[in-house]
Protein backbone atom coordinates (compact mmCIF):
# COMPACT_ATOMS: atom_id res chain seq x y z
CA UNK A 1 -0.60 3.94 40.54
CA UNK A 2 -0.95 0.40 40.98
CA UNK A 3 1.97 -1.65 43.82
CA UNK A 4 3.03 -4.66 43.55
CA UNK A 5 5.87 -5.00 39.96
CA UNK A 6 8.50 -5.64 41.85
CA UNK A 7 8.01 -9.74 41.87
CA UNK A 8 7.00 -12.15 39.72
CA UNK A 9 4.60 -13.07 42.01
CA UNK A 10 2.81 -10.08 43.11
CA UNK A 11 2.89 -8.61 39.46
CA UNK A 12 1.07 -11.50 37.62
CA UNK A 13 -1.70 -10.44 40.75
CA UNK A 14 -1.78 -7.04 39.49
CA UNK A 15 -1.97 -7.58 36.41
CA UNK A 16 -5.57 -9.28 36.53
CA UNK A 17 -7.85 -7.25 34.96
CA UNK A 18 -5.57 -4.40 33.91
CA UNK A 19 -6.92 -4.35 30.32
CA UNK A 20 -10.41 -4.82 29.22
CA UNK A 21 -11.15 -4.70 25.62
CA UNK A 22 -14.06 -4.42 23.41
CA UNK A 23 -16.70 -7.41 23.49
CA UNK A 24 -17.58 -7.65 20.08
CA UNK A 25 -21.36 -7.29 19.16
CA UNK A 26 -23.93 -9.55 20.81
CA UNK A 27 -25.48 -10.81 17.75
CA UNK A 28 -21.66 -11.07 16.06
CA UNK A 29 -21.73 -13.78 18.63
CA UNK A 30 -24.32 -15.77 17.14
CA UNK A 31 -23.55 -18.35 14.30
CA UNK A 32 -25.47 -17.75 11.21
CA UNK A 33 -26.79 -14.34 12.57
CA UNK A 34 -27.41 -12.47 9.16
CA UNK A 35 -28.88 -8.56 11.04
CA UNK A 36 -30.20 -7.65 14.30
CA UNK A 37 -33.39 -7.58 14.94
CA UNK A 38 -35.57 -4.67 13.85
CA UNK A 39 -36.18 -2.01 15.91
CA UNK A 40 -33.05 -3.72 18.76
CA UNK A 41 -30.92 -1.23 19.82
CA UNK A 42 -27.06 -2.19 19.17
CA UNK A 43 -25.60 -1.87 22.58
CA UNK A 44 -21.48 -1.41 22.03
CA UNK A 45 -19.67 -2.32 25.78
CA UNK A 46 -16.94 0.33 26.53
CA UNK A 47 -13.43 0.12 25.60
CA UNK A 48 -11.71 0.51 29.92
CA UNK A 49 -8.40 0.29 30.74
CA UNK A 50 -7.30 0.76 33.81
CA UNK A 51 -3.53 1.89 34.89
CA UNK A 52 -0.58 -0.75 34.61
CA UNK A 53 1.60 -1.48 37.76
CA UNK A 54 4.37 0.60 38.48
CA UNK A 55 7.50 0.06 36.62
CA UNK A 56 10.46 -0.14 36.65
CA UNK A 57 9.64 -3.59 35.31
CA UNK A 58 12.21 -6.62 34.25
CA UNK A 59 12.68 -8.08 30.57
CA UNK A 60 10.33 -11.06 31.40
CA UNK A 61 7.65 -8.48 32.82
CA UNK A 62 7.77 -6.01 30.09
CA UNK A 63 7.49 -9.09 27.57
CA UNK A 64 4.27 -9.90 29.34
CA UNK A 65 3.18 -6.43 29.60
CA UNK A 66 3.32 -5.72 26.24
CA UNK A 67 2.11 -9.66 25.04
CA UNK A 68 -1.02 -8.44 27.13
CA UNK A 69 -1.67 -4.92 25.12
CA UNK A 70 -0.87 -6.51 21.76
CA UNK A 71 -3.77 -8.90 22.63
CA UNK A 72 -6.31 -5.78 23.28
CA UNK A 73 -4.63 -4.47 20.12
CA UNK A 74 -5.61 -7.54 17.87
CA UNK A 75 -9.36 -7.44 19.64
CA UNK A 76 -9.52 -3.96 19.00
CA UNK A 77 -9.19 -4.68 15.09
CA UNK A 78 -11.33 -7.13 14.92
CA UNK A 79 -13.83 -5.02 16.61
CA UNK A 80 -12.96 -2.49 13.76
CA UNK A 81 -13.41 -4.55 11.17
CA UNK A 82 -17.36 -5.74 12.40
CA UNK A 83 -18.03 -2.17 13.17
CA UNK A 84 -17.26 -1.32 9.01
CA UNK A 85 -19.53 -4.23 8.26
CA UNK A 86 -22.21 -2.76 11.12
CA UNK A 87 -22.16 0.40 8.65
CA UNK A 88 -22.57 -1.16 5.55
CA UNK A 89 -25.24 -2.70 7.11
CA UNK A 90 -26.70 0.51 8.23
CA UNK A 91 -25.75 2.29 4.81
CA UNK A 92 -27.81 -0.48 2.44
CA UNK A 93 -31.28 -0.68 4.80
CA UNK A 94 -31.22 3.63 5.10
CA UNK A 95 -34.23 4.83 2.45
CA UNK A 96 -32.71 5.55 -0.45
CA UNK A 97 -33.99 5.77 -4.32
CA UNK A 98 -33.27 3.00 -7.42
CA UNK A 99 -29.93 4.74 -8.19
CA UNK A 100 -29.54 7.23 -5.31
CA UNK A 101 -28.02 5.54 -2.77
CA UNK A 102 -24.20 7.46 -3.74
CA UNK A 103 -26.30 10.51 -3.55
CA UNK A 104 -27.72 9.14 -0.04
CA UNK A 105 -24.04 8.17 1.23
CA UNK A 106 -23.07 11.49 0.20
CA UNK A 107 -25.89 13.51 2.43
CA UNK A 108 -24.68 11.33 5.41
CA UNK A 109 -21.39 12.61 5.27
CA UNK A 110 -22.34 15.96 5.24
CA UNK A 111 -25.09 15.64 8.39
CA UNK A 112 -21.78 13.63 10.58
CA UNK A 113 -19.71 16.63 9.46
CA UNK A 114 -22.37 19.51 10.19
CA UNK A 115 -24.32 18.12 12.76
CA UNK A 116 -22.01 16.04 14.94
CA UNK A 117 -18.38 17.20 13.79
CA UNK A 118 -17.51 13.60 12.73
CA UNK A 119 -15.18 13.43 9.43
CA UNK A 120 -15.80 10.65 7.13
CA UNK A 121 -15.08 10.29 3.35
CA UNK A 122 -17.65 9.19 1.02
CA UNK A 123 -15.28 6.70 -0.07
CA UNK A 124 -14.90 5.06 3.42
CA UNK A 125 -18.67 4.37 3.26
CA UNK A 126 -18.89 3.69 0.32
CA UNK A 127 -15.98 0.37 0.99
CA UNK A 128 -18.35 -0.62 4.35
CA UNK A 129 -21.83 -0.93 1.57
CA UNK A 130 -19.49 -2.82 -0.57
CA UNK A 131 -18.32 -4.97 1.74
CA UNK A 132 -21.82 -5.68 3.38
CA UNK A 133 -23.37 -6.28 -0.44
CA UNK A 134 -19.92 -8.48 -1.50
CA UNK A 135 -20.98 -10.91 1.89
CA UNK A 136 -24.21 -11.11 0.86
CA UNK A 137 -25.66 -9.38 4.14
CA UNK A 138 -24.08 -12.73 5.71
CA UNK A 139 -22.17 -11.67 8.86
CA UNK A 140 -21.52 -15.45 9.58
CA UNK A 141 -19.78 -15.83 6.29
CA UNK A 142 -17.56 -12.62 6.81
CA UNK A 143 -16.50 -13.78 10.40
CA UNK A 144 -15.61 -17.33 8.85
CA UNK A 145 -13.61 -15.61 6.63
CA UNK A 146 -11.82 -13.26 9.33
CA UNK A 147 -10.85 -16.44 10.88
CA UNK A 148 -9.47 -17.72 7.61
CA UNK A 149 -7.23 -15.29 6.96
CA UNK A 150 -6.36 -15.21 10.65
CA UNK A 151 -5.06 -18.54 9.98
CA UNK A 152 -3.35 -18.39 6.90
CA UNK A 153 -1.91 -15.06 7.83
CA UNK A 154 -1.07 -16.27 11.12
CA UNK A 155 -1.56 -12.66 12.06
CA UNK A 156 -4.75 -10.17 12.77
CA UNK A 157 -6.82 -9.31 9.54
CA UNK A 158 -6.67 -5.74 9.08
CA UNK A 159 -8.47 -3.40 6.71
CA UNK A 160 -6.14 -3.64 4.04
CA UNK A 161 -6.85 -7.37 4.31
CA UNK A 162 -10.18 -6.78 3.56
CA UNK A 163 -9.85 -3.98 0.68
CA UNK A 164 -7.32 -6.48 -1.13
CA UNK A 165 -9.12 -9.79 -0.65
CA UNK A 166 -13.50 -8.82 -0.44
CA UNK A 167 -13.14 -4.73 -2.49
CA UNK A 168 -11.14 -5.38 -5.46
CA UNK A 169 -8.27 -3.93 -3.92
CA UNK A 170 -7.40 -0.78 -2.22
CA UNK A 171 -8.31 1.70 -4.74
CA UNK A 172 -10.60 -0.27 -6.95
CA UNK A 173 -12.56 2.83 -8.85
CA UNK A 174 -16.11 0.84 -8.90
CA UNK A 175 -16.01 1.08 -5.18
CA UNK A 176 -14.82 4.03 -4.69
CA UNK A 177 -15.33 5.97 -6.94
CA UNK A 178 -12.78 7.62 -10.10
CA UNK A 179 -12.30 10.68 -8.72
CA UNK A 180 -11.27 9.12 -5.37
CA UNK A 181 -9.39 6.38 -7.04
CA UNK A 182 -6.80 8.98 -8.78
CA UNK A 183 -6.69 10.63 -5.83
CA UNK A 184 -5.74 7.20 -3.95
CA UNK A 185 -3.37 6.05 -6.57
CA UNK A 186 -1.56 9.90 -7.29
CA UNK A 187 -0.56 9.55 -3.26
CA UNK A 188 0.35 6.11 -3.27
CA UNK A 189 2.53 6.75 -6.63
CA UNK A 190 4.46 9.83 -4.81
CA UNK A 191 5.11 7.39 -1.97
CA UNK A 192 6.38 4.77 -4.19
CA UNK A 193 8.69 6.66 -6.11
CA UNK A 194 10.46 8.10 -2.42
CA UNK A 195 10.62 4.75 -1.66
CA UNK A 196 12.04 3.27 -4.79
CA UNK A 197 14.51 5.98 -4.90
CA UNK A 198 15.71 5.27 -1.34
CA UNK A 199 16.20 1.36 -2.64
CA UNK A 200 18.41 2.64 -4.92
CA UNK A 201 20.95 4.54 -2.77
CA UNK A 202 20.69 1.30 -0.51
CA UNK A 203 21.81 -0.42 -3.47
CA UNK A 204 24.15 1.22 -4.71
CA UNK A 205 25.90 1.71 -0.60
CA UNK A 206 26.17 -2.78 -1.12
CA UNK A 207 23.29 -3.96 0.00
CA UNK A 208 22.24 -7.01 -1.52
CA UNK A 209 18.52 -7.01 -0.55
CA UNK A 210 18.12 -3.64 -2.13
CA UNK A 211 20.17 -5.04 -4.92
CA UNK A 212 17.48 -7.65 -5.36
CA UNK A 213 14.80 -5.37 -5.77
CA UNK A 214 16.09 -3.21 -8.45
CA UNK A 215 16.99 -6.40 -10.10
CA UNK A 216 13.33 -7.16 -10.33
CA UNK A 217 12.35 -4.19 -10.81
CA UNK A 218 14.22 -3.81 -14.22
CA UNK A 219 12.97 -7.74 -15.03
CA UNK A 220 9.28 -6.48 -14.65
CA UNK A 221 10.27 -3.14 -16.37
CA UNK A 222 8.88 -1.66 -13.41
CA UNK A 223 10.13 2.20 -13.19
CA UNK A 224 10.56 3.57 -16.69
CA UNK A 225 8.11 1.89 -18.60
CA UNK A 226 6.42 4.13 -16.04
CA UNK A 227 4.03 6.39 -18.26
CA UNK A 228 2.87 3.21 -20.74
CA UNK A 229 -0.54 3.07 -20.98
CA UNK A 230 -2.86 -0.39 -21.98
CA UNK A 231 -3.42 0.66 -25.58
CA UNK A 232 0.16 -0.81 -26.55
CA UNK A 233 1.58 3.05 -27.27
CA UNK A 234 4.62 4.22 -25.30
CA UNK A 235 5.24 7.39 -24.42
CA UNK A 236 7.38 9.83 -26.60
CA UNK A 237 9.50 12.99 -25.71
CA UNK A 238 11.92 14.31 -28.31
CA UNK A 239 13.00 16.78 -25.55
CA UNK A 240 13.69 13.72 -23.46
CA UNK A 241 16.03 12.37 -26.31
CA UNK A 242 17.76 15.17 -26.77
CA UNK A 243 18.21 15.32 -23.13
CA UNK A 244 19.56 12.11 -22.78
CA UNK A 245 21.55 12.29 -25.89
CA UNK A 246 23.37 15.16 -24.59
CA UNK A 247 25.10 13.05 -22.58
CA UNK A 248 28.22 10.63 -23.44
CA UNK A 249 28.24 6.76 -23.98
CA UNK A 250 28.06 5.30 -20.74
CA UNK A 251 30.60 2.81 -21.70
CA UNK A 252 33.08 4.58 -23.72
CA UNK A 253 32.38 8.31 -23.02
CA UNK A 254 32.55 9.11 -26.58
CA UNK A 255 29.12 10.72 -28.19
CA UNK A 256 25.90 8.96 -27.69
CA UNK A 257 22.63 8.50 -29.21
CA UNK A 258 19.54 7.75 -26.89
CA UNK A 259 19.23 3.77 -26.51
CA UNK A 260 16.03 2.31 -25.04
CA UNK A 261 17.16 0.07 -22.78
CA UNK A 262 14.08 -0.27 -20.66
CA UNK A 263 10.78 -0.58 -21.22
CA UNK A 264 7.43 -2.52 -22.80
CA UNK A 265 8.62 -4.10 -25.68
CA UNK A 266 6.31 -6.36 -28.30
CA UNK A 267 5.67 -6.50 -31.83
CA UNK A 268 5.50 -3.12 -32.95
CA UNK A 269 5.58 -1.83 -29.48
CA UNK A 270 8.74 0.30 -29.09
CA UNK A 271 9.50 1.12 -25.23
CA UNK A 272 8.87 4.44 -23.69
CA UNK A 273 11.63 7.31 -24.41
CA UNK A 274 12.18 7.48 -20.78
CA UNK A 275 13.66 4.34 -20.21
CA UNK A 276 16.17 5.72 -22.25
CA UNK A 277 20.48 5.53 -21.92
CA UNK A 278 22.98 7.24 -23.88
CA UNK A 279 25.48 4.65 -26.21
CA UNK A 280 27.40 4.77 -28.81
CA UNK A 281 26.39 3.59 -32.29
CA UNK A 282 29.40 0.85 -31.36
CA UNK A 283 27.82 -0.44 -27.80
CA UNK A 284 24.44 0.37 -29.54
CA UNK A 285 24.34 -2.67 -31.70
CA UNK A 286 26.53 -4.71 -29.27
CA UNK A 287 23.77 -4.15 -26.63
CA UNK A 288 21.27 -5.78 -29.11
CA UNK A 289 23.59 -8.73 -30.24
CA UNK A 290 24.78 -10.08 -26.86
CA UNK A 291 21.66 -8.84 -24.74
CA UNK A 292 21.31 -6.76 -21.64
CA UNK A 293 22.73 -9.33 -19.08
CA UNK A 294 25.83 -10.22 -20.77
CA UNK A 295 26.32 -6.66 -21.80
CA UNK A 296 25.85 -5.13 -18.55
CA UNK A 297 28.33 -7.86 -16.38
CA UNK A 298 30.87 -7.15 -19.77
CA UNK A 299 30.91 -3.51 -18.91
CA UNK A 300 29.83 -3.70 -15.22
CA UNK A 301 27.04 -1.23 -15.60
CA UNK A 302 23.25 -0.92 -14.65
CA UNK A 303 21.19 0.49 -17.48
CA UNK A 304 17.98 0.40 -14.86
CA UNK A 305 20.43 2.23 -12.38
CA UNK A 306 21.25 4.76 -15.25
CA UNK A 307 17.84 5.73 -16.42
CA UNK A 308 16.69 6.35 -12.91
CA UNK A 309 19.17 8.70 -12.46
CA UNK A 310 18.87 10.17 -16.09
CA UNK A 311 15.07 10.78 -15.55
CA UNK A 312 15.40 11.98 -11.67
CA UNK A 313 18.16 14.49 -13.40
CA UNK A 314 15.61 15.49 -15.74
CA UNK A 315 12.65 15.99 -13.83
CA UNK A 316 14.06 17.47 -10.42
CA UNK A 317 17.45 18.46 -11.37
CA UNK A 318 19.42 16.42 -9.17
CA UNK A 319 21.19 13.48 -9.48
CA UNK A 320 20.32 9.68 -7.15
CA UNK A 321 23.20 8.02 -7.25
CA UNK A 322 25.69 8.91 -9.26
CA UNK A 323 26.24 11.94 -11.87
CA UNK A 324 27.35 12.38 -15.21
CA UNK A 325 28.50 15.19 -17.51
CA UNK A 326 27.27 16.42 -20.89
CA UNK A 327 29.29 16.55 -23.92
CA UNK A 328 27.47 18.93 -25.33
């Protein structure tokens, strides 16, 4: 272990040369390099890192410290994000016939796996071809952009950066792939509707951020107009009616009927029968004649707040945020 933390002084000696991080490429290095050349080997310097001086360390050292590491951290993704074009490179100058070259990305996953234990999916390979064909083979141009974003960003560009802004997002099927797609966007759903559900109960515990959320969340009909698809049909469920009619106005507690309160709405469009709430026939029309705003701050309630809760009830059996009893 390295002496020498115990002063200002003697640490910012130590420190020198503590951390060495990847040099990027040689011919990354060169302004309007477009591919190496032919038959040059690509010669990738090793990531070293030597040990850091011996704590304990004070506030001002640890600051540095860690300023230091963060540094390697941000050179370490943009060595990432070269290395992804370096395999797109690779991927779209590798033999392959008019038409084949999924098929050819596909055989290259299985030689890593068999033949070098290396796991990579297709669709990881298939984003670094995609990004190497969107640039045009241009590596200047795709550094020029890195820096771009680096700028406007004010922060390092990271994958994501580059699925959003160059791939047509994150899970766009024509890079990926259908298959992989759904898979992609059946995760990132579950994950979403954890998270959402967590935003409620901060809402609901006061707090105003969370608050703010759900608010837009019902303005964008995000949530329960959930299972719409682009075809201008809703989705029906006379179960899910009867379900939700089973339960008593939410103003008056007196029998209900299944309102949709949330949802796509348009000319002939009628909104899903999961964004549904129970009311009276009374509150009912009063709902449509003073609109949801006014109605909800006249009665204090949240209709988004209630659906949630209806449709959690319905699908898991357990209630988010509050609970309500049948009437029948």
């Amino acid at each position: 272990m390295l002496k020498g933390a115990g002063t200002e002084a003697s640490y910012s000696a130590v420190w020198t040369s503590t951390v060495i991080v990847p040099r990027p490429l040689q011919s990354f290095d060169q302004a309007g390099a477009r591919s190496p050349t032919p038959g040059q080997p690509l010669k990738l310097e090793v990531l070293e890192v030597s040990r850091l001086p011996a704590g304990p360390y004070t506030v001002t050292q640890a600051a540095q410290i860690i300023s230091r590491i963060h540094g390697g951290l941000e050179s370490i993704e943009d060595y990432r994000l070269k290395l992804k074009w370096w395999m797109g490179y690779v991927l779209r100058h590798t033999r392959a016939q008019r038409g084949m070259r999924r098929k050819t990305i596909d055989q290259i996953v299985e030689l890593l796996h068999r033949d070098y234990g290396i796991r990579l999916s297709k669709s990881s390979l298939y984003e670094c071809l995609k990004l190497y064909d969107v640039m045009g083979g241009d590596v200047a141009a795709y550094l020029r952009w890195i820096d771009q974003i680096k700028l406007l960003y004010e922060r390092p560009v990271y994958w994501y950066d580059v699925q959003r802004d160059l791939l047509g997002g994150r899970n766009n099927p024509d890079v990926i792939g259908r298959e992989e797609a759904d898979r992609r966007d059946y995760h990132d759903a579950e994950r979403a509707v954890e998270a959402i559900e967590r935003i409620i109960i901060r809402a609901h515990e006061g707090n105003e951020e969370a608050a703010g959320v759900l608010e837009a969340m019902r303005q964008s009909i995000l949530g329960l107009q959930l299972l719409g698809d682009t075809s201008g049909r809703s989705p029906r469920s006379s179960e899910y009616l009867t379900f939700v009619g089973s339960y008593p106005c939410v103003v008056c507690a007196h029998p209900a009927e299944p309102h949709h309160a949330l949802g796509r709405r348009g000319v002939g469009v009628k909104p899903s029968d999961f964004g549904c709430v129970p009311l009276c026939r009374a509150h009912h029309n009063e709902f449509h004649g003073r609109g949801p705003q006014t109605f909800e701050m006249q009665y204090d309630v949240n209709l988004a707040e209630i659906a949630l809760n209806l449709l959690h009830r319905y699908v898991t059996g357990c209630w988010l945020t509050m609970s309500m009893r049948r009437v029948r």
